[in-house]
C-alpha atoms as a PDB file:
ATOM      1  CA  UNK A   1      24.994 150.454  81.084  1.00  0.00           C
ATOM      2  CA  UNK A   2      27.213 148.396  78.884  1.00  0.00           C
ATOM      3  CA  UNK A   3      24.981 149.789  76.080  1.00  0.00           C
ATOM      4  CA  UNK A   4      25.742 153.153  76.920  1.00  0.00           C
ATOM      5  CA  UNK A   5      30.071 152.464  77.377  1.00  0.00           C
ATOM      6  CA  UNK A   6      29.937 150.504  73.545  1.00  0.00           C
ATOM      7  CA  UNK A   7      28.286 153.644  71.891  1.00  0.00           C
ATOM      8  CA  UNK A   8      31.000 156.026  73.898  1.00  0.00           C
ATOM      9  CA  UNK A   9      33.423 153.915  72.375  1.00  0.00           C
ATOM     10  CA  UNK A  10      32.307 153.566  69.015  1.00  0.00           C
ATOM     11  CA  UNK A  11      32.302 157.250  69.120  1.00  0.00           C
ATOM     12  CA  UNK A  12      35.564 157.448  70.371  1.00  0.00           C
ATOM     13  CA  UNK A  13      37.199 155.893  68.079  1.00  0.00           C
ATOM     14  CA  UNK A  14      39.523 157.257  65.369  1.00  0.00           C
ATOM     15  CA  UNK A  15      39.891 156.413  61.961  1.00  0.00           C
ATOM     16  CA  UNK A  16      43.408 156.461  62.255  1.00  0.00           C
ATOM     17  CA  UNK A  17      43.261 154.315  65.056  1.00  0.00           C
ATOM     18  CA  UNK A  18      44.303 150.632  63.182  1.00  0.00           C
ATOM     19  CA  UNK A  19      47.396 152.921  61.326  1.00  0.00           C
ATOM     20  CA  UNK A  20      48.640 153.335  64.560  1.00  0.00           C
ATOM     21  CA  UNK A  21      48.654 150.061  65.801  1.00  0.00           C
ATOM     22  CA  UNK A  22      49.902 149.274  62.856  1.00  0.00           C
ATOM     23  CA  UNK A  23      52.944 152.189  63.066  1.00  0.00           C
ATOM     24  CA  UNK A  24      53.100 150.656  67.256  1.00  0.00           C
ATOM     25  CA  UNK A  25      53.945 147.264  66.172  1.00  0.00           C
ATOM     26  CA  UNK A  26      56.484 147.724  63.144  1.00  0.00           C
ATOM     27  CA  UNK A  27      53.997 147.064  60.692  1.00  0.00           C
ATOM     28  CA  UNK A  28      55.507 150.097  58.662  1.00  0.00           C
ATOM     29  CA  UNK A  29      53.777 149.306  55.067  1.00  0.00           C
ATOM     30  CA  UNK A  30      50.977 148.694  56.298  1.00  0.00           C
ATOM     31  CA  UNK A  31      50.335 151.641  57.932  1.00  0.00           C
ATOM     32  CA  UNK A  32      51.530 153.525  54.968  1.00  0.00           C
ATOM     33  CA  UNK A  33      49.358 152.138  53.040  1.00  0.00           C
ATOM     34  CA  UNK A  34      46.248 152.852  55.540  1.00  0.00           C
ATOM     35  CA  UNK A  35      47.532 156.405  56.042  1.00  0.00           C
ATOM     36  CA  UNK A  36      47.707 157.272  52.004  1.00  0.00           C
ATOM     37  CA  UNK A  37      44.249 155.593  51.242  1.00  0.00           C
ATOM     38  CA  UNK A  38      43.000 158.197  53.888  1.00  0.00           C
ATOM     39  CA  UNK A  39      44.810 161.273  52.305  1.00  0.00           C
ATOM     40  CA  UNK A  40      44.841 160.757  48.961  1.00  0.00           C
ATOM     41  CA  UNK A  41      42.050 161.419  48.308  1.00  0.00           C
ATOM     42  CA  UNK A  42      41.493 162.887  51.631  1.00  0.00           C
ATOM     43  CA  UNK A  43      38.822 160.948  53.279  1.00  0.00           C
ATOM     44  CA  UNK A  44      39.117 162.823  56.890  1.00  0.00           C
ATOM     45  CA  UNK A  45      37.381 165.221  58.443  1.00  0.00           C
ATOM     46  CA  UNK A  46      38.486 167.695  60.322  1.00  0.00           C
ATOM     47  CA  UNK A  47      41.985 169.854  59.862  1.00  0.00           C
ATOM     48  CA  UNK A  48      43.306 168.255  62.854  1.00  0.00           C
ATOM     49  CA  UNK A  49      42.922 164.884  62.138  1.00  0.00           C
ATOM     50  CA  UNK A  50      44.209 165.427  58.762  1.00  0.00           C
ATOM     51  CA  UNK A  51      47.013 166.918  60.673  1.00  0.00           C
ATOM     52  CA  UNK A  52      47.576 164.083  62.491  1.00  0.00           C
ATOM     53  CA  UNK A  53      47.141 161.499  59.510  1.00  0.00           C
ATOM     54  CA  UNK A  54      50.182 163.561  58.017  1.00  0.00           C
ATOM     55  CA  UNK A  55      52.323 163.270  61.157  1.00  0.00           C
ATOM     56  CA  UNK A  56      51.933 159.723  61.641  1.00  0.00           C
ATOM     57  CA  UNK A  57      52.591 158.864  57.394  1.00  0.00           C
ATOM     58  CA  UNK A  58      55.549 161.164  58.174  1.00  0.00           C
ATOM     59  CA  UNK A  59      56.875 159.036  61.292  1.00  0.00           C
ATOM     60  CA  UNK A  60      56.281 155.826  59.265  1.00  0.00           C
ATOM     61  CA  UNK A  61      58.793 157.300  56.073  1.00  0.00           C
ATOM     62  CA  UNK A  62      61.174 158.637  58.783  1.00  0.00           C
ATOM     63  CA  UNK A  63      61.487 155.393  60.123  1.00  0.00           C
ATOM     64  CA  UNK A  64      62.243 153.752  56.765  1.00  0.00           C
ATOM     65  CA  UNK A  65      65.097 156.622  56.429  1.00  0.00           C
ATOM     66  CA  UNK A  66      63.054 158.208  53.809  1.00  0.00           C
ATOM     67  CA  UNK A  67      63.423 161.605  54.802  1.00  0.00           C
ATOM     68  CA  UNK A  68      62.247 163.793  51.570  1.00  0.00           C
ATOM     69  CA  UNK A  69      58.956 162.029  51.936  1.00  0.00           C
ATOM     70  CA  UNK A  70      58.831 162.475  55.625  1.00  0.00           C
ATOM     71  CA  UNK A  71      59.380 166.095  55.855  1.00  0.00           C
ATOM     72  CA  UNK A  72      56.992 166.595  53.227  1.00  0.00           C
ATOM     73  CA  UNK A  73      54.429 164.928  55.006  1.00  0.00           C
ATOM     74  CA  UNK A  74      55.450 166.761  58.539  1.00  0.00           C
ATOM     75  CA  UNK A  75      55.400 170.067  56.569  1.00  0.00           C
ATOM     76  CA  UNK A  76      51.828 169.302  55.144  1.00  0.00           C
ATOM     77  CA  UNK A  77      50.693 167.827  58.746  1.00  0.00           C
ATOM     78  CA  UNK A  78      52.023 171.457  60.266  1.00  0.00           C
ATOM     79  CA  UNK A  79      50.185 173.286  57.960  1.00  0.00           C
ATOM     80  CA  UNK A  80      47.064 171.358  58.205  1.00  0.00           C
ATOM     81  CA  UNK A  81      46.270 172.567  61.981  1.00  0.00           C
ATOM     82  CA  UNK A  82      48.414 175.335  63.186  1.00  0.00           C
ATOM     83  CA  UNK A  83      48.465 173.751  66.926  1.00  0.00           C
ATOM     84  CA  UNK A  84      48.794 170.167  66.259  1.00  0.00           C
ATOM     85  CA  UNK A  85      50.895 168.337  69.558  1.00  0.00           C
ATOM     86  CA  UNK A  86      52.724 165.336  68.982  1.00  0.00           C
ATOM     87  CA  UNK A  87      52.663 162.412  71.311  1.00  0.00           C
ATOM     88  CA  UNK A  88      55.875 161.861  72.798  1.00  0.00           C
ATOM     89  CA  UNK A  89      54.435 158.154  73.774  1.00  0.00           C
ATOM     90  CA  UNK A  90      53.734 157.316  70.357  1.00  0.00           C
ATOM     91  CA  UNK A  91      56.670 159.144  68.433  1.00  0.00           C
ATOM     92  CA  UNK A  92      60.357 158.293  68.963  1.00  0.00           C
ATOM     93  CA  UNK A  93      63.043 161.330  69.914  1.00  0.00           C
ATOM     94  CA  UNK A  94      64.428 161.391  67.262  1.00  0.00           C
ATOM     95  CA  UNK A  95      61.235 161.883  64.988  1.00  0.00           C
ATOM     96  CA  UNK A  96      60.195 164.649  67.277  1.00  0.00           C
ATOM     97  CA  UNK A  97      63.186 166.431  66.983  1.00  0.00           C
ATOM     98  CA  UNK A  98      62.677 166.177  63.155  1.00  0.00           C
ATOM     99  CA  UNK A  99      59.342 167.861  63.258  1.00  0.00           C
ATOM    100  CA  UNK A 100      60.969 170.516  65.113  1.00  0.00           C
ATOM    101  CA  UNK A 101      63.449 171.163  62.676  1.00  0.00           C
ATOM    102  CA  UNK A 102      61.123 170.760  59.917  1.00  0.00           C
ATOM    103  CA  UNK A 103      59.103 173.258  61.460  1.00  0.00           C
ATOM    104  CA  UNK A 104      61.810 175.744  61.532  1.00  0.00           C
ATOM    105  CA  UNK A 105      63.014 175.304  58.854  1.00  0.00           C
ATOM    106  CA  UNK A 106      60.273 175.357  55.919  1.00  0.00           C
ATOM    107  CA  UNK A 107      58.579 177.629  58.484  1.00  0.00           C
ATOM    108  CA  UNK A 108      57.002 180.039  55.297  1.00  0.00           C
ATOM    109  CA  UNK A 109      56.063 176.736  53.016  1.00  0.00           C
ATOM    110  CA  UNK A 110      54.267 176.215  56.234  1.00  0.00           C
ATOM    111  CA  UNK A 111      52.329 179.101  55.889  1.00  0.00           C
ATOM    112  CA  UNK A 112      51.992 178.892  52.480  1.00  0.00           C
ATOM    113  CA  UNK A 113      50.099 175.947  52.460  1.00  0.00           C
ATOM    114  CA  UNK A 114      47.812 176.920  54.855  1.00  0.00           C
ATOM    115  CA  UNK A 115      47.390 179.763  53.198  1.00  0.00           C
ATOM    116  CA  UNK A 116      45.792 177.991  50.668  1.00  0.00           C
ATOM    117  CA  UNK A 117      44.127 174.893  52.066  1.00  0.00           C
ATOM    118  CA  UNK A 118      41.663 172.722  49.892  1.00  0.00           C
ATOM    119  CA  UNK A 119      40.788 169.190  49.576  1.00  0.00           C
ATOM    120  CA  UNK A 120      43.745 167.427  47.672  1.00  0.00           C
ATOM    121  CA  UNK A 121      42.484 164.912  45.169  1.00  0.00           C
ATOM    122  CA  UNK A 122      45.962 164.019  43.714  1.00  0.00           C
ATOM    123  CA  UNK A 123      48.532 161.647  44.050  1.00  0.00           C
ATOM    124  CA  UNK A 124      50.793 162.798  46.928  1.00  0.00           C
ATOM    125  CA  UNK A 125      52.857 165.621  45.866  1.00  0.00           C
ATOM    126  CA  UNK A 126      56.666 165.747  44.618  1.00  0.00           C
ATOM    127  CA  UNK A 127      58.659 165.989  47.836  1.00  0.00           C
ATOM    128  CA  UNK A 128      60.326 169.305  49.223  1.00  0.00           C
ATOM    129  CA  UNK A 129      63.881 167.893  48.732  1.00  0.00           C
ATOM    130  CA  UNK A 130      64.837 168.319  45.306  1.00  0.00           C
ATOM    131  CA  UNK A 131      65.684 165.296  43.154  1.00  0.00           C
ATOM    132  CA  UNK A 132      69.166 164.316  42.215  1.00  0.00           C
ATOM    133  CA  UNK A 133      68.410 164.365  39.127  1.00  0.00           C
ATOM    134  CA  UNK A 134      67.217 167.701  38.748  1.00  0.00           C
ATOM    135  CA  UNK A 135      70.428 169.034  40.279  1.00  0.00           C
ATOM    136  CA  UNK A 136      72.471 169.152  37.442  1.00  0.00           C
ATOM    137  CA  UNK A 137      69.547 171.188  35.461  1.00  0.00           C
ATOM    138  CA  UNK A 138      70.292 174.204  38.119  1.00  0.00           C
ATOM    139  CA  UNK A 139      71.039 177.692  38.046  1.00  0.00           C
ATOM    140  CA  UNK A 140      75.069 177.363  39.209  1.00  0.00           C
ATOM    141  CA  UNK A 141      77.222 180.221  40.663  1.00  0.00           C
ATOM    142  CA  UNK A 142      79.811 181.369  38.398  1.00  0.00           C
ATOM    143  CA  UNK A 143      83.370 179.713  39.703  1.00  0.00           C
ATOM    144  CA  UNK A 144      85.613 182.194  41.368  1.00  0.00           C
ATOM    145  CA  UNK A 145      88.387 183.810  39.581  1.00  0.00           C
ATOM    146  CA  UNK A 146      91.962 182.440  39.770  1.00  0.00           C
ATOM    147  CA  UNK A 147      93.247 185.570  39.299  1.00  0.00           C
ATOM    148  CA  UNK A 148      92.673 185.490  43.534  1.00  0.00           C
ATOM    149  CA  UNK A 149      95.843 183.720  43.519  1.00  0.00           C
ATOM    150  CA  UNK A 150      97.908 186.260  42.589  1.00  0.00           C
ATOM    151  CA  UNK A 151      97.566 187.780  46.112  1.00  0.00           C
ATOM    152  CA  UNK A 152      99.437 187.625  49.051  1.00  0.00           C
ATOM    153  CA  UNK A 153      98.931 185.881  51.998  1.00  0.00           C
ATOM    154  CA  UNK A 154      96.862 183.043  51.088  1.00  0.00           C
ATOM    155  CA  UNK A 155      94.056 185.045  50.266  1.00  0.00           C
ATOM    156  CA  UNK A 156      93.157 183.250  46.913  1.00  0.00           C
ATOM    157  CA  UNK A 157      93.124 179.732  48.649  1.00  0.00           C
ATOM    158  CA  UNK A 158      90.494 181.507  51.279  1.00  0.00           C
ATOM    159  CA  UNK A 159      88.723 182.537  48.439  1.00  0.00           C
ATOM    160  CA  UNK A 160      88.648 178.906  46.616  1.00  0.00           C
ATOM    161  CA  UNK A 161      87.916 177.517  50.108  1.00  0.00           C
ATOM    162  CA  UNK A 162      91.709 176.179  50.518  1.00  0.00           C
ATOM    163  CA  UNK A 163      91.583 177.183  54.047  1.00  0.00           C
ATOM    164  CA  UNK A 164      94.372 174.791  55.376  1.00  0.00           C
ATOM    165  CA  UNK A 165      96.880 175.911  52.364  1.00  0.00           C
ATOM    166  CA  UNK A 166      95.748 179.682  52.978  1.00  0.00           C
ATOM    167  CA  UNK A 167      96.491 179.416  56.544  1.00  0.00           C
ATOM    168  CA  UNK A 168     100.082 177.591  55.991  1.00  0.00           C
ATOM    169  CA  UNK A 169     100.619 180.586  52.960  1.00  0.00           C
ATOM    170  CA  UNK A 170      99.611 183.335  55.374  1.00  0.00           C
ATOM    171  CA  UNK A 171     101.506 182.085  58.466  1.00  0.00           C
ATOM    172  CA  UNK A 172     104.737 181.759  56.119  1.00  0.00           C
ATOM    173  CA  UNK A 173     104.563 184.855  54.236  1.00  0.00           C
ATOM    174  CA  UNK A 174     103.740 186.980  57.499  1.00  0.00           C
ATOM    175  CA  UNK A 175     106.366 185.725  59.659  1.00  0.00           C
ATOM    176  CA  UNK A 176     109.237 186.264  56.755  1.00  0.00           C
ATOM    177  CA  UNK A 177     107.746 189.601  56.021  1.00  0.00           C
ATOM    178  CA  UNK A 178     107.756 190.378  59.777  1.00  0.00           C
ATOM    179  CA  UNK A 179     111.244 189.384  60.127  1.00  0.00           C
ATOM    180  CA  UNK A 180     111.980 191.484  57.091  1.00  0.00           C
ATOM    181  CA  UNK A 181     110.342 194.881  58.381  1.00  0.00           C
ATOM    182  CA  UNK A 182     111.816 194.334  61.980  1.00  0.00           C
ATOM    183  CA  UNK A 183     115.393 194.063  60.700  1.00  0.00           C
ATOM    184  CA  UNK A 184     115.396 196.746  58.066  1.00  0.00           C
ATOM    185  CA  UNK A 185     113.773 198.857  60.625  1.00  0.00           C
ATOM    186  CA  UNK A 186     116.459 197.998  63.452  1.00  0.00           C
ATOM    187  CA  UNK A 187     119.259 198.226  60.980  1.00  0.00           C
ATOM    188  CA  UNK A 188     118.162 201.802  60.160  1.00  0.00           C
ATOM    189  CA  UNK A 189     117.867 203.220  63.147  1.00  0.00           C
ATOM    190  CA  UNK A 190     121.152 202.193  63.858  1.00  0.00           C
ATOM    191  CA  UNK A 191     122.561 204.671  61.363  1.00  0.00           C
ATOM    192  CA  UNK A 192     124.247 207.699  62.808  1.00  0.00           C
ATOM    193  CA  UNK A 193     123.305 211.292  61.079  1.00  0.00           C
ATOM    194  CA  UNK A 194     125.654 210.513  58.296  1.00  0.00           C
ATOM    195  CA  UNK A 195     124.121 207.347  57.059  1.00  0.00           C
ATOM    196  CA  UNK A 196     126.815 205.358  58.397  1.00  0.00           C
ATOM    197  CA  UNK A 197     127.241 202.926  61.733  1.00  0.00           C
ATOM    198  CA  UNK A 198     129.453 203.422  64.593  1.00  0.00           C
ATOM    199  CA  UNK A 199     132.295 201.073  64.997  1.00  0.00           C
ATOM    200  CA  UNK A 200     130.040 199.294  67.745  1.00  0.00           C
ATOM    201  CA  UNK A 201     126.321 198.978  65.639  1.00  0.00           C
ATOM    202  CA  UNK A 202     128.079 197.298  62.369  1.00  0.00           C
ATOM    203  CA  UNK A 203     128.885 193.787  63.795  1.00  0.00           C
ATOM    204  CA  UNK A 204     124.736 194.209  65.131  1.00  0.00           C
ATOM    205  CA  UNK A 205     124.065 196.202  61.432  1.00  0.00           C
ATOM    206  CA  UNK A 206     125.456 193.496  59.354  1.00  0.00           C
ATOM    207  CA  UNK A 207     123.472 190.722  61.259  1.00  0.00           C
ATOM    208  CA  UNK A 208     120.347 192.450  60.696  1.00  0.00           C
ATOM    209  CA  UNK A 209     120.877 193.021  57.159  1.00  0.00           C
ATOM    210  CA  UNK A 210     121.311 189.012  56.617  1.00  0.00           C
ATOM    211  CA  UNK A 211     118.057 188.398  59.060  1.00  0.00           C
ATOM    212  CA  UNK A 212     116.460 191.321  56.645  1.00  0.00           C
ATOM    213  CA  UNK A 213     117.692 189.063  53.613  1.00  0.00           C
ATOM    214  CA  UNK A 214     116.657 186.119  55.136  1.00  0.00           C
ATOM    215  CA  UNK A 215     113.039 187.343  56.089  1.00  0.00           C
ATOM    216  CA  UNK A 216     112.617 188.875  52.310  1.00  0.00           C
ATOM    217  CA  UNK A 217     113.520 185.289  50.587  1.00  0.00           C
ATOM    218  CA  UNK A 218     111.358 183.782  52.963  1.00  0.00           C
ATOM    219  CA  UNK A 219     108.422 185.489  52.222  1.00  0.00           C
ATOM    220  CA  UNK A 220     109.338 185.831  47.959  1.00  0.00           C
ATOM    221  CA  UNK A 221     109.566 181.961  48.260  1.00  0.00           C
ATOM    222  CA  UNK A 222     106.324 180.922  50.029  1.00  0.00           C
ATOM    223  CA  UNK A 223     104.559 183.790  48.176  1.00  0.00           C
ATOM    224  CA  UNK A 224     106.208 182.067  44.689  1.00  0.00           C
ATOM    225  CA  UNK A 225     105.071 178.738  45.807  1.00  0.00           C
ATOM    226  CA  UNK A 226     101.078 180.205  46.529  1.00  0.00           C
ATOM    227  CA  UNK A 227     101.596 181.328  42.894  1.00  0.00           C
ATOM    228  CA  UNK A 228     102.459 178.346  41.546  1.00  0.00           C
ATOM    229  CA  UNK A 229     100.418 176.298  43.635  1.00  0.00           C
ATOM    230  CA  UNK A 230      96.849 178.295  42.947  1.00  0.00           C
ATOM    231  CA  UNK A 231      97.522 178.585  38.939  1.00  0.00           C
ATOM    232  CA  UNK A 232      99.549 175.607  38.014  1.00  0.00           C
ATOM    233  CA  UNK A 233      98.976 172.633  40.891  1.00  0.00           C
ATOM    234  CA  UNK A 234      95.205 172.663  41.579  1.00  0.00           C
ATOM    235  CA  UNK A 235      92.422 172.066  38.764  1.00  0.00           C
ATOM    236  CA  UNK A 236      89.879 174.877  38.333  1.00  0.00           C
ATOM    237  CA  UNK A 237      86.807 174.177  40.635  1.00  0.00           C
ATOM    238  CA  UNK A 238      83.421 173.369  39.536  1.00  0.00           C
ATOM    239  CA  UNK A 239      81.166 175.977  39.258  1.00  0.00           C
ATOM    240  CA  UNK A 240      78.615 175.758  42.364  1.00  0.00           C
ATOM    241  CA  UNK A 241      74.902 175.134  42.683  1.00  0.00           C
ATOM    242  CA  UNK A 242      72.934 177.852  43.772  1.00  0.00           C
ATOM    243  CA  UNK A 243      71.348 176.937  46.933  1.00  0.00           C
END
């Protein structure tokens, strides 16, 4: 009988069993380096455990804070075995709510490699992140024109992401302009059918005309200022990496 509960658990047993204990007890390199000599060259059988080989090389590079290599692994574990479950007494929160996001986010390199599954006889592969230093070799965006800044109501600070100046341009330049067409308006309808005031409406006539006055610097001023801000104050912006 003892015989017969040795063989079951010979047969039971995984080959990623002693990377797991290993992952269990902090023994991070370790692990790693049990989990690589397995997949590279890949020396599993079965998609799912090769899945699950992935997943756990993955959780060991996540918890180092390596985490180009770990969602490269996660998205190659994914792809390995479309219905692969993770463990939720093995793996930590936070790891499984990186696989989650992994998986939604690289969800068509996820088909793509499993699209085209073979045996992988290489080195693992560069990771999905790009590297930093092939960041300044890319394609850019051309910068946005300055010319932006020659228009009213903050709009060329929206447009060079200035939102906080753009808001304090447009708040500025509305309310004088407001104050500007309310009081010219008022004033005129004030006017009798000969273009002139009563005796009553000037005293209220000639106040509006100041407020008018008042309201029209307000908004030449803060509109001068944009100007002058935009073209002469602020450096022209890098041009920006296409995503």
């Amino acid at each position: 009988m003892m015989g017969v509960a040795l063989v079951l658990g010979v047969l039971a047993a995984s080959p990623l069993d002693g990377a797991r204990e290993a992952y269990q007890s902090g023994e991070l390199s370790r692990a790693r380096a049990e989990l690589e000599s397995l997949l590279y060259p890949l020396r599993l059988d079965g998609d799912e455990l090769e899945a699950h080989a992935h997943l756990l090389l993955g959780a060991t590079w996540h918890a180092q804070e390596e985490l180009a290599r770990a969602e490269d692994e996660v998205v190659r574990g994914l792809s390995a075995h479309e219905g692969t479950a993770l463990d939720p007494l093995l793996y930590p929160p936070d790891f499984l709510a990186f696989v989650e996001r992994a998986r939604s986010q690289h969800a068509s390199r996820i088909a793509e490699l499993r699209a085209e599954r073979r045996p992988r006889l290489m080195p693992p592969p560069t990771p999905i992140a790009t590297p930093v230093r092939e960041v300044a070799t890319r394609e850019t965006h051309p910068t946005m024109s300055r010319a932006w800044y020659l228009a009213p109501m903050g709009v060329g600070h929206f447009k060079q992401g200035r939102s906080g100046m753009g808001t304090a341009l447009a708040v500025s330049q509305g309310l004088g302009l407001a104050l500007a067409g309310v009081s010219l308006g008022t004033s005129l309808s004030l006017r009798g059918p000969d273009g002139r005031y009563s005796a009553k409406d000037e005293g209220t006539a000639r106040t509006l005309n100041v407020t008018y006055l008042v309201g029209a610097y307000a908004f030449a001023a803060a509109y001068a200022y944009g100007v002058f801000d935009g073209l002469v104050l602020t450096s022209e912006p890098p041009a920006r990496p296409v995503p």
